[in-house]
N, C-alpha and C. Protein backbone atom coordinates (compact mmCIF):
# COMPACT_ATOMS: atom_id res chain seq x y z
N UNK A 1 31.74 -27.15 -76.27
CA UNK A 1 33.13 -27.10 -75.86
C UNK A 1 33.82 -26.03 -76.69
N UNK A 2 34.43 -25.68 -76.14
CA UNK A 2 35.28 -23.91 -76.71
C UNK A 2 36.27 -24.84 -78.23
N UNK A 3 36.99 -23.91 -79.12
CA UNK A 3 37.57 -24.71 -80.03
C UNK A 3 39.02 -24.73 -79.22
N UNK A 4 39.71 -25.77 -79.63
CA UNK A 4 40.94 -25.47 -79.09
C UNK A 4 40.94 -26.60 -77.82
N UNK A 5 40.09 -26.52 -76.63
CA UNK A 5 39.91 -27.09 -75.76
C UNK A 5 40.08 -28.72 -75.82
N UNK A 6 40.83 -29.06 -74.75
CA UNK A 6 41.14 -30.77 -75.33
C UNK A 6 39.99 -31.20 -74.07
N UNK A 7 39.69 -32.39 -74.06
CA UNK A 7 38.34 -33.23 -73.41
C UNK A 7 38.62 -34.63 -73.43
N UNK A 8 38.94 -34.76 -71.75
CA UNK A 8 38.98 -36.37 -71.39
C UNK A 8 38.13 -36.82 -70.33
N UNK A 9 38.08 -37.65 -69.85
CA UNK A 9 36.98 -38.61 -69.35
C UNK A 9 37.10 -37.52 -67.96
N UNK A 10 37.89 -37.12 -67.22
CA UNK A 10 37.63 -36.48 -65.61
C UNK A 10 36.18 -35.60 -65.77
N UNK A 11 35.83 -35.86 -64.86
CA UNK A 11 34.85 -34.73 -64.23
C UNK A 11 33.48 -35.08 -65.13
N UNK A 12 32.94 -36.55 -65.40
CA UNK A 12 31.86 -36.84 -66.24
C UNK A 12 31.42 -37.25 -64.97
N UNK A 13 30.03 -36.95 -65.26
CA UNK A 13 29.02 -37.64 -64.14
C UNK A 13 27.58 -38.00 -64.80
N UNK A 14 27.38 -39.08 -64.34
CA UNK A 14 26.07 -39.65 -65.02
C UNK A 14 24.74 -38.98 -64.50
N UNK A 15 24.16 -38.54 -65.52
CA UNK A 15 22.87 -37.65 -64.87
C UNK A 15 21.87 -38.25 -65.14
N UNK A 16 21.60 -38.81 -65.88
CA UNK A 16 20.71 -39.84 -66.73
C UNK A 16 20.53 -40.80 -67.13
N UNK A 17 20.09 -42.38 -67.05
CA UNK A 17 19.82 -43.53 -67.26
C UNK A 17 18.62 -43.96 -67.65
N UNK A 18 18.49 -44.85 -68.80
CA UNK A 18 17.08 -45.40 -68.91
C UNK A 18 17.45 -46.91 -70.09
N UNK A 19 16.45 -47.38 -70.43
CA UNK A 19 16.75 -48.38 -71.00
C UNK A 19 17.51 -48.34 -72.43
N UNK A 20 17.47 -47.30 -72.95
CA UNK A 20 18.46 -47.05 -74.28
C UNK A 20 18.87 -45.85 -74.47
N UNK A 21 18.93 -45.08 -72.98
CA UNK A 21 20.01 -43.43 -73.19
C UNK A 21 20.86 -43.35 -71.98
N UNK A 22 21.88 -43.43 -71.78
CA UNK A 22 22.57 -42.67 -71.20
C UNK A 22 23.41 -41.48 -71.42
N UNK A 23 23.12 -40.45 -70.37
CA UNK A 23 23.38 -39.29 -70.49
C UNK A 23 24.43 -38.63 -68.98
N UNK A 24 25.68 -37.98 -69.72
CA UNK A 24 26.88 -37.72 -69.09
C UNK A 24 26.57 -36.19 -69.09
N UNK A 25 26.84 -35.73 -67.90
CA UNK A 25 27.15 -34.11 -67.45
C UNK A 25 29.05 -34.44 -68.03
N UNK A 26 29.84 -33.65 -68.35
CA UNK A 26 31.12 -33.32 -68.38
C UNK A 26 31.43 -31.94 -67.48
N UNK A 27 32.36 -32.02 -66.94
CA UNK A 27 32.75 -30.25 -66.43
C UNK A 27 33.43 -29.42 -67.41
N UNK A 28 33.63 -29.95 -68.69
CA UNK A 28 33.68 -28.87 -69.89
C UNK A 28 32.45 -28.18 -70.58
N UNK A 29 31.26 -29.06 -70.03
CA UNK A 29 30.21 -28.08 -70.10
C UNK A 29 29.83 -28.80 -71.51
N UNK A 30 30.01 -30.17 -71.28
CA UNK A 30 28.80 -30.68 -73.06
C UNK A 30 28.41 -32.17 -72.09
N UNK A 31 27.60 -32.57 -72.97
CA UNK A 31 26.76 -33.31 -72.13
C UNK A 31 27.13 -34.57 -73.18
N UNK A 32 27.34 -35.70 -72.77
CA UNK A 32 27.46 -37.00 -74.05
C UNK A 32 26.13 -37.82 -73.28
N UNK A 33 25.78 -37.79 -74.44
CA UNK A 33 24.20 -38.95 -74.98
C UNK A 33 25.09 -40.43 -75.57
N UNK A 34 24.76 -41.37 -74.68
CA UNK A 34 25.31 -42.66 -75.26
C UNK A 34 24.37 -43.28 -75.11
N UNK A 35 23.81 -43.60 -76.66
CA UNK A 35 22.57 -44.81 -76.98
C UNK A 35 24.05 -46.10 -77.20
N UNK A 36 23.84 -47.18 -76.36
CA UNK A 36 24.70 -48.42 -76.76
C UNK A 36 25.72 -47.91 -77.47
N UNK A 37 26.50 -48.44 -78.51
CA UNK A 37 27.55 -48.08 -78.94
C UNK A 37 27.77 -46.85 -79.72
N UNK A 38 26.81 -45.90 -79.62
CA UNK A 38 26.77 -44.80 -80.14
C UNK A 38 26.69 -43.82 -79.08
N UNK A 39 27.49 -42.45 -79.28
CA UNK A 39 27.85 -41.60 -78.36
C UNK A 39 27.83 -40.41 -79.20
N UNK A 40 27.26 -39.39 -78.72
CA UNK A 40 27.19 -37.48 -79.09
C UNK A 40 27.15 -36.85 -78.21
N UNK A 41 27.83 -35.82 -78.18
CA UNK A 41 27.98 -34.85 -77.54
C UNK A 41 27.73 -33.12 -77.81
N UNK A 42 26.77 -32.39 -77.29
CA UNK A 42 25.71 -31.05 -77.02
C UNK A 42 26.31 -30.71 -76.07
N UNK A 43 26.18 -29.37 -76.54
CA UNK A 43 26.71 -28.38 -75.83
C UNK A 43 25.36 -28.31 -74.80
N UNK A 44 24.67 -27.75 -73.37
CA UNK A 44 23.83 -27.80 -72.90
C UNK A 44 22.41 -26.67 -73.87
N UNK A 45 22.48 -25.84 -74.36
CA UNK A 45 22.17 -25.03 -75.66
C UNK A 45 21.57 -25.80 -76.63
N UNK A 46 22.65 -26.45 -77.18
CA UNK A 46 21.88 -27.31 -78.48
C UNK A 46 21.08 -28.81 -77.97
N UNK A 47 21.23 -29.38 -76.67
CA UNK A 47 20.66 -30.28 -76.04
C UNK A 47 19.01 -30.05 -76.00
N UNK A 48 19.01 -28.13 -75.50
CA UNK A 48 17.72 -28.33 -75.38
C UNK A 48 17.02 -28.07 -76.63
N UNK A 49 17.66 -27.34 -78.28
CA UNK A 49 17.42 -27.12 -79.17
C UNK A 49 16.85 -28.91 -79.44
N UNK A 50 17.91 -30.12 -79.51
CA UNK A 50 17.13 -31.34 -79.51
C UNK A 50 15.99 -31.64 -78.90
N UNK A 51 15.65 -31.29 -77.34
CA UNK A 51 14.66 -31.41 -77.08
C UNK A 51 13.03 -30.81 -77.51
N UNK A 52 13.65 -29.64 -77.45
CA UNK A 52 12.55 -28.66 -78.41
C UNK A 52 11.48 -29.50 -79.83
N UNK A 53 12.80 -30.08 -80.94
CA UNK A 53 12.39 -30.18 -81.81
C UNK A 53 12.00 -31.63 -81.41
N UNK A 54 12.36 -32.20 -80.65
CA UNK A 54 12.00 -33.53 -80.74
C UNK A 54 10.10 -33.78 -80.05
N UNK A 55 10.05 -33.03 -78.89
CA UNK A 55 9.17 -32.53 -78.64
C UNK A 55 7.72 -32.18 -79.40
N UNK A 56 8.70 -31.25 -80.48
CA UNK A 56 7.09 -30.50 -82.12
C UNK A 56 7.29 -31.97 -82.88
N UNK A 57 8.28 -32.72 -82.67
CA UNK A 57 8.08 -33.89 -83.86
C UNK A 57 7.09 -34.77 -83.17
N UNK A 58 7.22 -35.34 -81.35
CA UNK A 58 6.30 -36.08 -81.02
C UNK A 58 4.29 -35.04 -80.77
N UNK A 59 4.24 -33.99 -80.79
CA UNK A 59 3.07 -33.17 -80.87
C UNK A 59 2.20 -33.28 -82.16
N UNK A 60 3.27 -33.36 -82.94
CA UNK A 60 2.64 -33.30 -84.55
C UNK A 60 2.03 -34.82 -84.92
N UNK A 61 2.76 -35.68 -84.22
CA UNK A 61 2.86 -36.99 -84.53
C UNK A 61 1.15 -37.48 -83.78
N UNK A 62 0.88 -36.75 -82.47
CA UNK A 62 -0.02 -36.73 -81.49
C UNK A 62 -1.41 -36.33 -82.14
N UNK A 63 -0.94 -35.06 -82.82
CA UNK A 63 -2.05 -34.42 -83.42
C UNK A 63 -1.71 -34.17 -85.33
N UNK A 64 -2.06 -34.93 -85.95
CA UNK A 64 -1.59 -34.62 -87.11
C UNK A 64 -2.57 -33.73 -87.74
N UNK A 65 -1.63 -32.63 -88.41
CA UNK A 65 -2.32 -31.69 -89.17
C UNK A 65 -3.15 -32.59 -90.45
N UNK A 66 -4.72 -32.09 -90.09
CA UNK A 66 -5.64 -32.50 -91.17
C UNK A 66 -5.70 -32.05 -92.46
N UNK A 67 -4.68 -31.11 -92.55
CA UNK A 67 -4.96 -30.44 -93.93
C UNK A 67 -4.17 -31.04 -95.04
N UNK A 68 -3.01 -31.86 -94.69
CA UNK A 68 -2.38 -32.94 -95.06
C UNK A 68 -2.33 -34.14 -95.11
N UNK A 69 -2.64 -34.51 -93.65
CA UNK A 69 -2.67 -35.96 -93.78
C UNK A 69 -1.32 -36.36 -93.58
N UNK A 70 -0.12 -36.06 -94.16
CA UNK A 70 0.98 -36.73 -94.27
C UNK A 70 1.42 -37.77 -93.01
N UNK A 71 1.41 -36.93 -91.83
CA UNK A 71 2.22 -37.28 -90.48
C UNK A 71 1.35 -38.45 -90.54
N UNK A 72 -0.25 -38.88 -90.79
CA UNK A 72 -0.94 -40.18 -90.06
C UNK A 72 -0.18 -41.17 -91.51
N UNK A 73 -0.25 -41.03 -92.25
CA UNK A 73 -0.08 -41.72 -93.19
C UNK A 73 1.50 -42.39 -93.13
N UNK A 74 2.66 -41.79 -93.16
CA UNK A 74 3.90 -42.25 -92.61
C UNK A 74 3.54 -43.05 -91.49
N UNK A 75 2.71 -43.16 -90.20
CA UNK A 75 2.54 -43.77 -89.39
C UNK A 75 1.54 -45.05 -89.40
N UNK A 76 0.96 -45.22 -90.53
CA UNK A 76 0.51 -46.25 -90.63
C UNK A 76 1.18 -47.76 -90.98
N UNK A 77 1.78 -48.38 -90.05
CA UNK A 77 2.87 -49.28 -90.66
C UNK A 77 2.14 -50.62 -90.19
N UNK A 78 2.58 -51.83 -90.94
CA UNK A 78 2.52 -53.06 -90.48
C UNK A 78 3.26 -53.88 -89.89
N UNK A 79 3.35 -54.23 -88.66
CA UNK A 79 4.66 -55.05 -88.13
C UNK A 79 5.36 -53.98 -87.33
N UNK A 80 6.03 -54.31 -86.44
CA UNK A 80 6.55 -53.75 -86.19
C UNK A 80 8.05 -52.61 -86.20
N UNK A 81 8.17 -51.26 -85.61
CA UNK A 81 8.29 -50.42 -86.29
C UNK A 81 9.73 -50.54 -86.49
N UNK A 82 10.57 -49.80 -87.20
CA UNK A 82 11.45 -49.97 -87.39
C UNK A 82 12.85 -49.79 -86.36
N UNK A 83 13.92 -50.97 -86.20
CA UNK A 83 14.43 -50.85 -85.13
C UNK A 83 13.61 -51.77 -83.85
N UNK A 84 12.56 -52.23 -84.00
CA UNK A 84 12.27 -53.03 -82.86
C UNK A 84 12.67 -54.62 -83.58
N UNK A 85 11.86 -55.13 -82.30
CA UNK A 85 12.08 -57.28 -82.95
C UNK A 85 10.48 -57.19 -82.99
């Protein structure tokens, strides 16, 4: 959203639904991500910059570099993970 620019609810449209994201088109051109009572808003730019990285975080997670180890080791947990029941 430009600076300066004020932003109210007209012209949101839901583009996206699933069991813990909803995701708003705006016609100011930012997109709001509402997990339950939490809400952010990306410009369409930095949306896909989130996707990107979120993306190398689930790849790495897929394939963990052997020369470290680190990524399997953080993932070795007991019980379930954090944020679930």
């Amino acid at each position: 959203m430009q600076e300066g620019t004020s932003h109210s609810d007209d012209g949101k449209a839901v583009v996206a639904h699933g069991p813990i994201l909803t995701v708003e088109a705006c016609s100011c051109g930012v997109m709001h991500l509402h997990f339950g009572p939490v809400s952010m808003r990306f410009t369409e730019e930095t949306l896909h910059e989130v996707h990107r990285t979120i993306g190398q975080a689930l790849m790495r997670v897929a394939a963990p570099d052997t020369q470290t180890g680190n990524v399997a080791a953080l993932l070795m947990t007991r019980g379930p993970a954090r944020g679930e029941a």
